[in-house]
N, C-alpha and C. Protein backbone atom coordinates (compact mmCIF):
# COMPACT_ATOMS: atom_id res chain seq x y z
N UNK A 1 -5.53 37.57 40.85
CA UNK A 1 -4.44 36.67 40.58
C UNK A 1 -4.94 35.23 40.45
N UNK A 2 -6.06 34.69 41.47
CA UNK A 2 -6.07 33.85 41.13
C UNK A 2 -6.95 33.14 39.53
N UNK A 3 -7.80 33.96 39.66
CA UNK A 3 -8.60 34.01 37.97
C UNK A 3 -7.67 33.98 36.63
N UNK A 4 -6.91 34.90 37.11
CA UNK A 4 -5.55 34.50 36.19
C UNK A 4 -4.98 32.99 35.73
N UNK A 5 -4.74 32.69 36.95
CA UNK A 5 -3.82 31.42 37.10
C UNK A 5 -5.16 30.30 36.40
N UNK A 6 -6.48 30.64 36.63
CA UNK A 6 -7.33 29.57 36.46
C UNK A 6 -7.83 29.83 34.91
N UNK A 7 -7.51 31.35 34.33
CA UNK A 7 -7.51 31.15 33.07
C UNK A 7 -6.17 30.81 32.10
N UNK A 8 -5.31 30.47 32.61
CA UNK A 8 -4.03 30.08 32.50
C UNK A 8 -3.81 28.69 32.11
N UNK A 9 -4.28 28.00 32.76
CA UNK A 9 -4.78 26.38 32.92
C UNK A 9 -5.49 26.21 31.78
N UNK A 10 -6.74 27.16 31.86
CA UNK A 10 -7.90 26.22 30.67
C UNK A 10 -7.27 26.42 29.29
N UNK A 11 -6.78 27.51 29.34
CA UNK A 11 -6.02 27.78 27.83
C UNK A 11 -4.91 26.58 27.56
N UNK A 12 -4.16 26.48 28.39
CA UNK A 12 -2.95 25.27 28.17
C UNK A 12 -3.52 23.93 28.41
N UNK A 13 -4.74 23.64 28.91
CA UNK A 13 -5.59 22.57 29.48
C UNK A 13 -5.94 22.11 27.11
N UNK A 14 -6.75 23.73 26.63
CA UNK A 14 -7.37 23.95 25.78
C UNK A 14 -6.52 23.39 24.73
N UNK A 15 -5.18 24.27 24.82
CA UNK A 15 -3.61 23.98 23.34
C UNK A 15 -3.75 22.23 23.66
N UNK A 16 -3.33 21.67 24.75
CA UNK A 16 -2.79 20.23 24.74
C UNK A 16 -3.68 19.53 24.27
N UNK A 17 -5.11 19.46 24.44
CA UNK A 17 -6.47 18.67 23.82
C UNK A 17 -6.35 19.02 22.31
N UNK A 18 -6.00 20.29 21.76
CA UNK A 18 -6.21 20.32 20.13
C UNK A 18 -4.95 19.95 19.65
N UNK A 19 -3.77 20.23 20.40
CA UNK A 19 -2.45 19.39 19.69
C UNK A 19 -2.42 18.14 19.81
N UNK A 20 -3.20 17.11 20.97
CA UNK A 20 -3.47 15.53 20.64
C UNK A 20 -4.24 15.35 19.87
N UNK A 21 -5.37 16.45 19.63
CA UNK A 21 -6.64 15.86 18.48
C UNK A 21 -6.06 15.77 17.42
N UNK A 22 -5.20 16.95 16.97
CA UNK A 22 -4.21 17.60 15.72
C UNK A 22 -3.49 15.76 15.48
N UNK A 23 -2.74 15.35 16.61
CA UNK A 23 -1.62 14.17 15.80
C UNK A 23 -2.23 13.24 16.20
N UNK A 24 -3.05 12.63 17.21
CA UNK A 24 -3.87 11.37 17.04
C UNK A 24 -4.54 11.26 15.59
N UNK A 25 -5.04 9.89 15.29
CA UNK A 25 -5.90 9.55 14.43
C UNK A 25 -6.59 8.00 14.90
N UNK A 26 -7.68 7.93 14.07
CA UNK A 26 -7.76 6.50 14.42
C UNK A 26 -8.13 5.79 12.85
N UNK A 27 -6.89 5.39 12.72
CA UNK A 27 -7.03 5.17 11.15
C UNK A 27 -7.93 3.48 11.13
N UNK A 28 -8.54 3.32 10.64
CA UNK A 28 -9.49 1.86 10.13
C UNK A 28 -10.62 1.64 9.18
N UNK A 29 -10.15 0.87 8.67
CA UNK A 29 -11.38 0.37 7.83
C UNK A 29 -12.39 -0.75 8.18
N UNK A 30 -13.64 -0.02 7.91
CA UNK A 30 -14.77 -0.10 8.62
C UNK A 30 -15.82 -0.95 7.55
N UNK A 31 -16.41 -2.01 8.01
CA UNK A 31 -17.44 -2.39 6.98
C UNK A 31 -17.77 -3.66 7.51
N UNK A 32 -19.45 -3.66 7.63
CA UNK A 32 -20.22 -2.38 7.62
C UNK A 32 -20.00 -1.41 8.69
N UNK A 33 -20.85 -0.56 9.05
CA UNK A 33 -19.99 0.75 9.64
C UNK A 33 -19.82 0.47 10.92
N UNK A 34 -18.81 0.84 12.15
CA UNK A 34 -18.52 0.33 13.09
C UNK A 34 -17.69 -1.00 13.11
N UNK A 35 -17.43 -1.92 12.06
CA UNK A 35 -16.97 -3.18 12.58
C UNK A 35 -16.11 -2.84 11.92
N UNK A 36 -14.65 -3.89 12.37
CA UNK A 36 -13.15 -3.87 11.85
C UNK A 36 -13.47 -4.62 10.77
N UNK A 37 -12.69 -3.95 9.63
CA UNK A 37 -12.62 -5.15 8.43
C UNK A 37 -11.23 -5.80 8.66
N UNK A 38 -11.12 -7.22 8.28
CA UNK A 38 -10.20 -8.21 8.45
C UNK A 38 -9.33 -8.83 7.73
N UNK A 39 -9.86 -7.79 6.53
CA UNK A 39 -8.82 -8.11 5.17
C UNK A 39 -9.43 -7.11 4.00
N UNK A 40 -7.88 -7.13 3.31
CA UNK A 40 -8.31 -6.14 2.08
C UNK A 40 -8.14 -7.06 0.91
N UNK A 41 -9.39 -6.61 -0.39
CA UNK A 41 -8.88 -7.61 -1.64
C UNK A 41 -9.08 -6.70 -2.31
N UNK A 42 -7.93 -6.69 -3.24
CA UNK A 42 -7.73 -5.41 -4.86
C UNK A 42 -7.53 -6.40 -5.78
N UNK A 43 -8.20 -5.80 -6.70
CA UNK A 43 -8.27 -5.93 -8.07
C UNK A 43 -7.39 -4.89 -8.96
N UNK A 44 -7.07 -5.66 -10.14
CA UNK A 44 -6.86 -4.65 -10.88
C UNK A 44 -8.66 -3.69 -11.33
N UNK A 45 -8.24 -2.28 -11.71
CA UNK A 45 -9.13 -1.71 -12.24
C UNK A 45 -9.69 -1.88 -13.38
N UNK A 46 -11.20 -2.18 -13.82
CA UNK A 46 -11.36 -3.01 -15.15
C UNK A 46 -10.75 -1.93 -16.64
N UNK A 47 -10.16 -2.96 -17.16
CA UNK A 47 -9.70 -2.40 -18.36
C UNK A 47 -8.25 -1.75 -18.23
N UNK A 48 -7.33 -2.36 -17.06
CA UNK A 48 -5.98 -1.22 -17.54
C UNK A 48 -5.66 -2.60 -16.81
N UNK A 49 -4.33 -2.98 -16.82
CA UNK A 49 -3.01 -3.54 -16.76
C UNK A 49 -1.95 -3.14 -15.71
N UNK A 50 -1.70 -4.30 -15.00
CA UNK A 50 -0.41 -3.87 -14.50
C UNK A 50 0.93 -3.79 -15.16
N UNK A 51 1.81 -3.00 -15.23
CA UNK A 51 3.16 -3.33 -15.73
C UNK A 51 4.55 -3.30 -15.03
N UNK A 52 5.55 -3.80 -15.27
CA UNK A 52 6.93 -3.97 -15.12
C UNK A 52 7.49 -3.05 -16.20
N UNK A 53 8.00 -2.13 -15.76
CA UNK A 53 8.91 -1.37 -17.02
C UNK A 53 9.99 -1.25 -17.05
N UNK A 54 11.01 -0.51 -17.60
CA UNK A 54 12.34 -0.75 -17.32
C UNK A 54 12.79 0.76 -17.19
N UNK A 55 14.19 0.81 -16.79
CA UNK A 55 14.17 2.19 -16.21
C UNK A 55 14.21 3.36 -17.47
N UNK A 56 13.97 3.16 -18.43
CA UNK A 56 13.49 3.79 -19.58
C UNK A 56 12.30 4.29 -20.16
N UNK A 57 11.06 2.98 -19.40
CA UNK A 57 9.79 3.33 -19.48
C UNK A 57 9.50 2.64 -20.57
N UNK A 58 10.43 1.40 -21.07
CA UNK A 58 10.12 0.61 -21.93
C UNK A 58 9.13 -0.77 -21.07
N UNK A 59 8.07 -0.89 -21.72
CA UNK A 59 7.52 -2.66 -21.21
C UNK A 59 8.49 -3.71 -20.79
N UNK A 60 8.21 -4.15 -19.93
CA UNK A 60 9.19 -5.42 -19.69
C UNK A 60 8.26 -6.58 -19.40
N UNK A 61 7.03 -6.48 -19.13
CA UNK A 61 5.78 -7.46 -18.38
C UNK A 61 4.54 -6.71 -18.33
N UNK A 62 3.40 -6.94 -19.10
CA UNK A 62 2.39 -6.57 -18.86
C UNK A 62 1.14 -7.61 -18.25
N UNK A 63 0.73 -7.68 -17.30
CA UNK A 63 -0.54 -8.31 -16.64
C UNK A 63 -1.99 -7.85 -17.07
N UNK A 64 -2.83 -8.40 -17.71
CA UNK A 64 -3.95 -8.08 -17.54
C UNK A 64 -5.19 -8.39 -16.50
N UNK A 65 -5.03 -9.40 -15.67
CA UNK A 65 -5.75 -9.99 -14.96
C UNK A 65 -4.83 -9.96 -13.26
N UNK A 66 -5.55 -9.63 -11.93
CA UNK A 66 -4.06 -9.75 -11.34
C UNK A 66 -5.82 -9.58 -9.79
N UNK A 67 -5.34 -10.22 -8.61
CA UNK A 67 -5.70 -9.81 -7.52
C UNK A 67 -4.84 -10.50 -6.49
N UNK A 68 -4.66 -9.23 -5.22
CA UNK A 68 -4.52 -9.69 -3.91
C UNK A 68 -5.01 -9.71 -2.88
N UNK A 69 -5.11 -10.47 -1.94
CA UNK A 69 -6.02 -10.18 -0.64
C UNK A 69 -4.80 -10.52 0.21
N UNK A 70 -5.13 -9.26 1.28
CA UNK A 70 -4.17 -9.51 2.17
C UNK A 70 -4.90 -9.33 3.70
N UNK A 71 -4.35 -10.17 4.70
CA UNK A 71 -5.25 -9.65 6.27
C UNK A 71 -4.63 -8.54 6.47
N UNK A 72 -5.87 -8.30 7.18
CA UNK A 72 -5.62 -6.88 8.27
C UNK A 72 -5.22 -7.55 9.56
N UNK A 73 -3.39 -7.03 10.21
CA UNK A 73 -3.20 -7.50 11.38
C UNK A 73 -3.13 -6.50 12.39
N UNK A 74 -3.32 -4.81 12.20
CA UNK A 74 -3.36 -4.27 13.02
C UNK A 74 -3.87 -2.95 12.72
N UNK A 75 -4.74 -2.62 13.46
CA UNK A 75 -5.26 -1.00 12.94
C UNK A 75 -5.94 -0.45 14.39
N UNK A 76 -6.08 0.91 14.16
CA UNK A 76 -6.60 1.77 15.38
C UNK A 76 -6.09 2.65 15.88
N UNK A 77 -6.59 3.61 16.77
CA UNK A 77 -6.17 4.73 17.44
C UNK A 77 -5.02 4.91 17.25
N UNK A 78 -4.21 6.02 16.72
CA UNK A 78 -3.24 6.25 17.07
C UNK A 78 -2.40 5.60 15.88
N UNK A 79 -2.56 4.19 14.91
CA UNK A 79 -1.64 3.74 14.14
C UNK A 79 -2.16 3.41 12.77
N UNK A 80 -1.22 3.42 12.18
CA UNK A 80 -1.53 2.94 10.88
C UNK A 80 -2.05 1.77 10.60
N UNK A 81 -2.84 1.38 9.55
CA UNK A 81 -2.95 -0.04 9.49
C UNK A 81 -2.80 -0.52 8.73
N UNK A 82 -1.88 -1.72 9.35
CA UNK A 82 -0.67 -2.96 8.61
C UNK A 82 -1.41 -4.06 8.46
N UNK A 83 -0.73 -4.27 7.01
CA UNK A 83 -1.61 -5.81 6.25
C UNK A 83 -0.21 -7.01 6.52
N UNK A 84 -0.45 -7.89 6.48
CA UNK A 84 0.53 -8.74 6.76
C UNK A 84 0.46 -9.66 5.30
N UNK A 85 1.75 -10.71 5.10
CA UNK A 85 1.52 -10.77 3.66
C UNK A 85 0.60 -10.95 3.12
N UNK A 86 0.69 -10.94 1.69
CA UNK A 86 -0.20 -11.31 0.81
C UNK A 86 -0.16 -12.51 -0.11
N UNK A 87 -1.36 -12.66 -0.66
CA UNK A 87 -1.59 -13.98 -1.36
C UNK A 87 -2.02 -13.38 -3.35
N UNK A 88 -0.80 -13.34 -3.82
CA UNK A 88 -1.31 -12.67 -5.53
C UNK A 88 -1.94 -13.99 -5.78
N UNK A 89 -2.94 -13.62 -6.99
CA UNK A 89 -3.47 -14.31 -8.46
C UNK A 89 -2.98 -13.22 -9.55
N UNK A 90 -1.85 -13.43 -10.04
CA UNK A 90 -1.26 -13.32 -11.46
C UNK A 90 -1.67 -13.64 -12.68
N UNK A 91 -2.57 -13.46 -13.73
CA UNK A 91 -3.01 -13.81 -14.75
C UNK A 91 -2.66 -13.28 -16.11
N UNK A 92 -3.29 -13.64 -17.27
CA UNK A 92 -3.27 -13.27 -18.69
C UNK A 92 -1.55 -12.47 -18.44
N UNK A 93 -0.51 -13.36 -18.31
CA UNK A 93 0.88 -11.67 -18.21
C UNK A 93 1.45 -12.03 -19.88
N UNK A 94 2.41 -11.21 -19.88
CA UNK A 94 2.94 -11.32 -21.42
C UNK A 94 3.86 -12.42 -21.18
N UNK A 95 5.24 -12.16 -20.24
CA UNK A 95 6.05 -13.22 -19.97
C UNK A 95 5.64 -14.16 -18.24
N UNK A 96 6.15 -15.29 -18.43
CA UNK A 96 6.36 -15.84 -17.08
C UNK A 96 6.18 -15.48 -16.24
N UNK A 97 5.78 -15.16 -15.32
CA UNK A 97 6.04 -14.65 -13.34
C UNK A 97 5.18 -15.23 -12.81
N UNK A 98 6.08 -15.37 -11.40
CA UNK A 98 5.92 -15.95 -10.02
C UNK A 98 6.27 -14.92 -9.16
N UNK A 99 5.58 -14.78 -8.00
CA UNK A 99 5.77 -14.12 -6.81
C UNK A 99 6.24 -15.16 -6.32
N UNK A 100 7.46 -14.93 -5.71
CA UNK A 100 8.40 -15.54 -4.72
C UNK A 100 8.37 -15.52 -3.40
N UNK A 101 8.04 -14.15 -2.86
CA UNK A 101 7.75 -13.79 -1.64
C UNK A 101 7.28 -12.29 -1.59
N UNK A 102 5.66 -12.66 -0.84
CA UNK A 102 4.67 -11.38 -1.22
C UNK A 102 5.07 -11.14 0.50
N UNK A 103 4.89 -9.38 0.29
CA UNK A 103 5.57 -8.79 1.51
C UNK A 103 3.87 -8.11 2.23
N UNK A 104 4.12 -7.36 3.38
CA UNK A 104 3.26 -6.91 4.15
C UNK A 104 2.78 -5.43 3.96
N UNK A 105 2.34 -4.56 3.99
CA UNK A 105 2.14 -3.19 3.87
C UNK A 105 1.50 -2.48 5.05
N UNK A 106 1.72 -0.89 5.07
CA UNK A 106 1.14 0.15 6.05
C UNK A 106 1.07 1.03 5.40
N UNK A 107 -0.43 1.02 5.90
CA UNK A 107 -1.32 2.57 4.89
C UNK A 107 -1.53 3.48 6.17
N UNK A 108 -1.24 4.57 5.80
CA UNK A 108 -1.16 5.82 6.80
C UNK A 108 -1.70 7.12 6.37
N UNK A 109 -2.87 7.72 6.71
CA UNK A 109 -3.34 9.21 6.24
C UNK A 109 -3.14 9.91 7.13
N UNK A 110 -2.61 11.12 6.53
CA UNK A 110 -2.60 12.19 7.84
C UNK A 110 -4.71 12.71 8.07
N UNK A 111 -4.57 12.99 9.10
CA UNK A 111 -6.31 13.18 9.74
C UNK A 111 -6.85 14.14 8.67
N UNK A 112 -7.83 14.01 8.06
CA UNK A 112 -8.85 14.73 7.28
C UNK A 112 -8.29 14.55 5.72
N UNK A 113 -7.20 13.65 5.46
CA UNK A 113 -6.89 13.59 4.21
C UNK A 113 -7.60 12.30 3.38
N UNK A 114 -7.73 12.70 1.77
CA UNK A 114 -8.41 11.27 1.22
C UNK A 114 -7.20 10.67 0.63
N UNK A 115 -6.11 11.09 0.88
CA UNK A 115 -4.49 10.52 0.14
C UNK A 115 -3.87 9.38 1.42
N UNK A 116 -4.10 8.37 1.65
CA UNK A 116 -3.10 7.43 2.42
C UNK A 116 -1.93 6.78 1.82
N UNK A 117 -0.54 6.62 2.15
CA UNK A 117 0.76 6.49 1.94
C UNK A 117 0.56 5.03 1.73
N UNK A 118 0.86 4.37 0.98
CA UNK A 118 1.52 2.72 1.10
C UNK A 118 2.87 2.62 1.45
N UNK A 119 3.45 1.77 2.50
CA UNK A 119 4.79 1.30 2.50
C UNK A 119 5.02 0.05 2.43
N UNK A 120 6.21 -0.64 2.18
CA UNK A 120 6.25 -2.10 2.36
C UNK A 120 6.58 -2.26 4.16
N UNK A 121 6.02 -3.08 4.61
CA UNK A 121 6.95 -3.57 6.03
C UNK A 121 7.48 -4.36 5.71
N UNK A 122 7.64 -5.41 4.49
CA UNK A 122 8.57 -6.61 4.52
C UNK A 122 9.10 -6.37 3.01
N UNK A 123 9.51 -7.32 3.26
CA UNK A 123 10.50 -7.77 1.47
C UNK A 123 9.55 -8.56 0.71
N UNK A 124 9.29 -7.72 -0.49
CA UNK A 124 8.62 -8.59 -1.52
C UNK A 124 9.07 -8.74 -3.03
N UNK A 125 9.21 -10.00 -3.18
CA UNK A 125 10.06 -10.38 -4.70
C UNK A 125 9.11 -11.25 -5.65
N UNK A 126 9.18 -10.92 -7.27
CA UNK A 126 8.52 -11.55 -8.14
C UNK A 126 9.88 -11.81 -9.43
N UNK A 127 9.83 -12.60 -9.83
CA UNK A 127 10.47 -13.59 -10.88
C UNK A 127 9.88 -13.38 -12.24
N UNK A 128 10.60 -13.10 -12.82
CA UNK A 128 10.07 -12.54 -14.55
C UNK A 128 11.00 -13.63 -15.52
N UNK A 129 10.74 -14.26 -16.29
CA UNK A 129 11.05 -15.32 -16.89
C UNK A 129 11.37 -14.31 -18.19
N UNK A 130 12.42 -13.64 -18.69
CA UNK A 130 11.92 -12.80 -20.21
C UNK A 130 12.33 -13.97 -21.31
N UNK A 131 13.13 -15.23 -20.97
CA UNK A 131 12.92 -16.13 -22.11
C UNK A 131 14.87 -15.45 -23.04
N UNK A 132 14.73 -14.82 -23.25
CA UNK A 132 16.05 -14.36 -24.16
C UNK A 132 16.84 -13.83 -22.81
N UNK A 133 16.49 -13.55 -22.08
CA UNK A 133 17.89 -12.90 -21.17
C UNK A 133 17.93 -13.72 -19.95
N UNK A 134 16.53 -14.70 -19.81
CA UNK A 134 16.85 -15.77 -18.58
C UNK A 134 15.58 -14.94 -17.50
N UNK A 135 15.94 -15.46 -16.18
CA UNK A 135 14.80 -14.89 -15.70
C UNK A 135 15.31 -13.21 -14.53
N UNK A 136 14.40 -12.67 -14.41
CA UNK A 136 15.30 -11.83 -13.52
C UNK A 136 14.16 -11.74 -12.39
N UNK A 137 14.58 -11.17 -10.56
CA UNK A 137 14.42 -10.91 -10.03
C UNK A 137 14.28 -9.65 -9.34
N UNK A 138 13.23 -9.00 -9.26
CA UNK A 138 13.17 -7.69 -8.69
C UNK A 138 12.26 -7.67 -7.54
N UNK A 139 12.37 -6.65 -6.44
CA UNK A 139 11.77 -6.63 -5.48
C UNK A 139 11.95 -5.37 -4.51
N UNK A 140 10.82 -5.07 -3.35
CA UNK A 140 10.87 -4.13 -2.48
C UNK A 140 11.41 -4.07 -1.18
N UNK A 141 12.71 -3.51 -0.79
CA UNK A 141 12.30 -3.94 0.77
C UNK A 141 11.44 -3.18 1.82
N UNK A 142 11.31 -3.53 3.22
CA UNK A 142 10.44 -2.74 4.01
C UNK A 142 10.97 -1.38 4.01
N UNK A 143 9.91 -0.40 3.87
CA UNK A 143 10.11 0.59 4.08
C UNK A 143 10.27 1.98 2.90
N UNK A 144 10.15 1.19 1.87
CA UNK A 144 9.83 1.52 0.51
C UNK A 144 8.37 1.90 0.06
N UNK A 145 7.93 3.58 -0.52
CA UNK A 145 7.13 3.16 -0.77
C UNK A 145 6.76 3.20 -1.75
N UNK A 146 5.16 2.15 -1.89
CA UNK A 146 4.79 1.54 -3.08
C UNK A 146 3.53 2.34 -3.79
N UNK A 147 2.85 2.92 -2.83
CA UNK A 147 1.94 3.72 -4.02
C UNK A 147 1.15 4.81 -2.73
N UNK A 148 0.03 4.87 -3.48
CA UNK A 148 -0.97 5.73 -2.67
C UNK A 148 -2.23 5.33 -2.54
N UNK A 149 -3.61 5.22 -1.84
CA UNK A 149 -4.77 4.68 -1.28
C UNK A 149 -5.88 5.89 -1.65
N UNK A 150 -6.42 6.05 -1.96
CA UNK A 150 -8.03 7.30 -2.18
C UNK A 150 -8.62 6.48 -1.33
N UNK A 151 -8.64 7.44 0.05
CA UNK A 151 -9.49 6.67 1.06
C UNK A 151 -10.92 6.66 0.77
N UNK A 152 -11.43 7.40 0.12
CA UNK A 152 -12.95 7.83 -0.19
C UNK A 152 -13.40 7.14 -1.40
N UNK A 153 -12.64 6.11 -2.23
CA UNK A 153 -12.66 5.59 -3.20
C UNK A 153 -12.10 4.47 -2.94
N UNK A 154 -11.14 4.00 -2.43
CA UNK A 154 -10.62 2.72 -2.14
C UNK A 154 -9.70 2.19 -4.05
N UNK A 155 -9.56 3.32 -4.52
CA UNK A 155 -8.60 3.05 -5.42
C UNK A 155 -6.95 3.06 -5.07
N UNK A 156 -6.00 2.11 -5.26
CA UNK A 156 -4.83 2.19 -4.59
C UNK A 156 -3.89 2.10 -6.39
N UNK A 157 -3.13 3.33 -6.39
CA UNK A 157 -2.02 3.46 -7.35
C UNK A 157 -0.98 2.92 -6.94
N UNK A 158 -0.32 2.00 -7.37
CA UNK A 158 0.76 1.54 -7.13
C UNK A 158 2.19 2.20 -7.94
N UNK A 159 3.05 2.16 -7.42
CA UNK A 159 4.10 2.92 -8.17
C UNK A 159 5.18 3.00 -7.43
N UNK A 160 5.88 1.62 -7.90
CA UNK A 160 7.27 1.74 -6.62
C UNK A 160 8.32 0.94 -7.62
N UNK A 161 9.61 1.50 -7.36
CA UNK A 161 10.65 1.27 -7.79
C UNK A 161 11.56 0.19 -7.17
N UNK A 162 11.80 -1.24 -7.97
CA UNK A 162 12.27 -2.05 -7.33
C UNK A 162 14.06 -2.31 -7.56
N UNK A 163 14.57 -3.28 -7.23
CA UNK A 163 15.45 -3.31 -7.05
C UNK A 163 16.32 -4.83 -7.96
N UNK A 164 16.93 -5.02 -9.11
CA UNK A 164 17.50 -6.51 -9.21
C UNK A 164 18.34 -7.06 -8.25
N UNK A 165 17.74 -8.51 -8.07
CA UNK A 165 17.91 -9.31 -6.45
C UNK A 165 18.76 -10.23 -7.12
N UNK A 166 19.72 -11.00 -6.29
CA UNK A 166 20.30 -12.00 -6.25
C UNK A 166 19.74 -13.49 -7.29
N UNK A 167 20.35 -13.77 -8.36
CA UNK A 167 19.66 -14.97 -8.72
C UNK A 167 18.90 -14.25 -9.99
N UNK A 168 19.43 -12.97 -10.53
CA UNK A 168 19.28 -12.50 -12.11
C UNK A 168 19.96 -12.72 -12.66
N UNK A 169 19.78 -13.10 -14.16
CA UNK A 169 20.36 -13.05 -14.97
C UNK A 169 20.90 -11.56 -15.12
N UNK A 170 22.38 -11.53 -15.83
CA UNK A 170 23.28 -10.47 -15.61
C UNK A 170 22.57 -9.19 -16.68
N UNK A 171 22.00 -9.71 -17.74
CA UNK A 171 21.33 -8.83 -18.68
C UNK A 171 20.21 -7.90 -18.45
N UNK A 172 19.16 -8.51 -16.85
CA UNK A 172 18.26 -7.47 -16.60
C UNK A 172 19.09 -6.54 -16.10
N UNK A 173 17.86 -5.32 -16.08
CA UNK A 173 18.08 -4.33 -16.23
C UNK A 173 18.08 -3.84 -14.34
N UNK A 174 18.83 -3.09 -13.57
CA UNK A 174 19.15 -2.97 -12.77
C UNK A 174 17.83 -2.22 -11.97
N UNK A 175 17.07 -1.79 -12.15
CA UNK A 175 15.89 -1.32 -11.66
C UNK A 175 14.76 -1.31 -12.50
N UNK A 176 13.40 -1.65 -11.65
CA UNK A 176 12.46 -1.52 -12.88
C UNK A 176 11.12 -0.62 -11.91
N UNK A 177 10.34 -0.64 -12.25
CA UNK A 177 8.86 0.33 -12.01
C UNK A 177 7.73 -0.84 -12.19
N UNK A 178 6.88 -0.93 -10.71
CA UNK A 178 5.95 -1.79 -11.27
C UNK A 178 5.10 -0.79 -10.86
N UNK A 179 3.70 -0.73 -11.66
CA UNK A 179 2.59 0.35 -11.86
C UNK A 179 1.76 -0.20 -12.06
N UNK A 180 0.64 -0.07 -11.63
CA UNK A 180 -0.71 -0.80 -11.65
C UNK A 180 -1.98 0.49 -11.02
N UNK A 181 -2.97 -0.12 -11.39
CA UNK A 181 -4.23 0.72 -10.64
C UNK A 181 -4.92 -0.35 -10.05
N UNK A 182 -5.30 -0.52 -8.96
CA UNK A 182 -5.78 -1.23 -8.42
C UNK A 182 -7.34 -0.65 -7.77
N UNK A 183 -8.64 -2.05 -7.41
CA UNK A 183 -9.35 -1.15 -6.58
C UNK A 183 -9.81 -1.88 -5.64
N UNK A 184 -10.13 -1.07 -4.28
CA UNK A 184 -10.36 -2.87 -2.91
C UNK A 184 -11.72 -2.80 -3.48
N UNK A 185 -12.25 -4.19 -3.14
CA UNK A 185 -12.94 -4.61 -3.82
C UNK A 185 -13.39 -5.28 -2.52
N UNK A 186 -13.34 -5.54 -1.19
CA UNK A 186 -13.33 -6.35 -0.17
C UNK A 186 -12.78 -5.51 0.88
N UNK A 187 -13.25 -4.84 1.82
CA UNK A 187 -14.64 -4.97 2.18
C UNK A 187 -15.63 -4.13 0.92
N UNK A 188 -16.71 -4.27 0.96
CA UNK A 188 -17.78 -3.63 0.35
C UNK A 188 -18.81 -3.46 0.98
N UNK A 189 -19.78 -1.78 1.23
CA UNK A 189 -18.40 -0.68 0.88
C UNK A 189 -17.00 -0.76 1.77
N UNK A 190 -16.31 -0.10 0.80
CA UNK A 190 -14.77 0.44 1.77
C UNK A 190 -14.99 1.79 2.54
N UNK A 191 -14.74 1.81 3.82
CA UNK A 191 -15.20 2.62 4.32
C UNK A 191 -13.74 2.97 5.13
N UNK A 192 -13.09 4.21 4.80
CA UNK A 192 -11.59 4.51 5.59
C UNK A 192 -11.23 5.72 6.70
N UNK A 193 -11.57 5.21 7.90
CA UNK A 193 -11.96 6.58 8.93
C UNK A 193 -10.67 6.81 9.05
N UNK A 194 -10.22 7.97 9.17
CA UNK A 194 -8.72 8.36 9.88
C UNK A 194 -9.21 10.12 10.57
N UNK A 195 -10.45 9.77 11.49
CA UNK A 195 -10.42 11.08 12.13
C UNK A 195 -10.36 10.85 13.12
């Protein structure tokens, strides 16, 4: 009986250690290896464009030139890690834009995956000037998400559906798609542990 009871233990001792290994992670990016990196910077990917489309899949804004760097304010054991806002460079676009207010993000992989989730944590809005219909406003709020991360590549797809904000002209179009390929570019290498 008592061998029982003491193989009883190690087995349930055994389940609870692989069901915390199972949902812990320690998600961070590392560079060089071992040290926290302190910020992420993406580029667009050479040779493709970001765009604004409309909910048709017609052009509304094309970017050819575009980067952000944003800090890293929290990462490690157990959590995702959240960038706090960001700072765009917007270049070569077809029409007008301004970022109004660049929002924060959380990238999250489940353990052994190279796919990490983007979300917004904050509200982020950009201003499109189209010139014939006036300017319009679209944007994300927290909790929306915006694309996906190749942890093993550090390529981030963007692909999130925004919203027309307060302070559009009545003619834009009520939702649009901004899409981009992006790649971090900072740290180098990108190095993304989530085991």
């Amino acid at each position: 009986m008592k061998y029982l009871k003491i193989l009883t233990l190690a087995i349930a001792a055994a389940l609870l250690m692989a069901l915390s290994a199972g949902t812990a992670s320690a998600d961070e990016i590392t560079s060089p290896p071992g040290k926290r990196a302190k910020e992420l910077v993406y580029s667009l990917v050479a040779g493709t464009s970001g765009k604004v489309l409309n909910t048709s899949g017609g052009e509304i804004l094309t970017c050819s030139k575009a980067k952000t760097t944003r800090p890293i304010v929290s990462q490690g054991a157990g959590m995702p890690i959240v960038t706090g806002p960001d700072e765009y460079d917007i270049e070569s676009c077809t029409l007008s834009t301004k970022v109004l207010k660049a929002g924060g993000d959380e990238i999250e992989a489940p353990a052994e995956s190279t796919t990490a989730t983007v979300k917004a944590t904050s509200e982020s809005q950009m201003t499109v000037n189209t010139g014939l219909f006036g300017s319009c406003v679209y944007g994300v709020t927290a909790g929306t998400t915006v694309g996906s991360v190749n942890t093993s590549s550090g390529e981030f797809t963007a692909s999130a559906v925004t919203e027309k904000l307060s302070g559009s002209a009545f003619a834009c179009p009520d939702t649009t798609k901004w899409i981009a390929n992006w790649i971090i570019t900072v740290p180098d290498p990108f190095l993304f542990d989530n085991n």
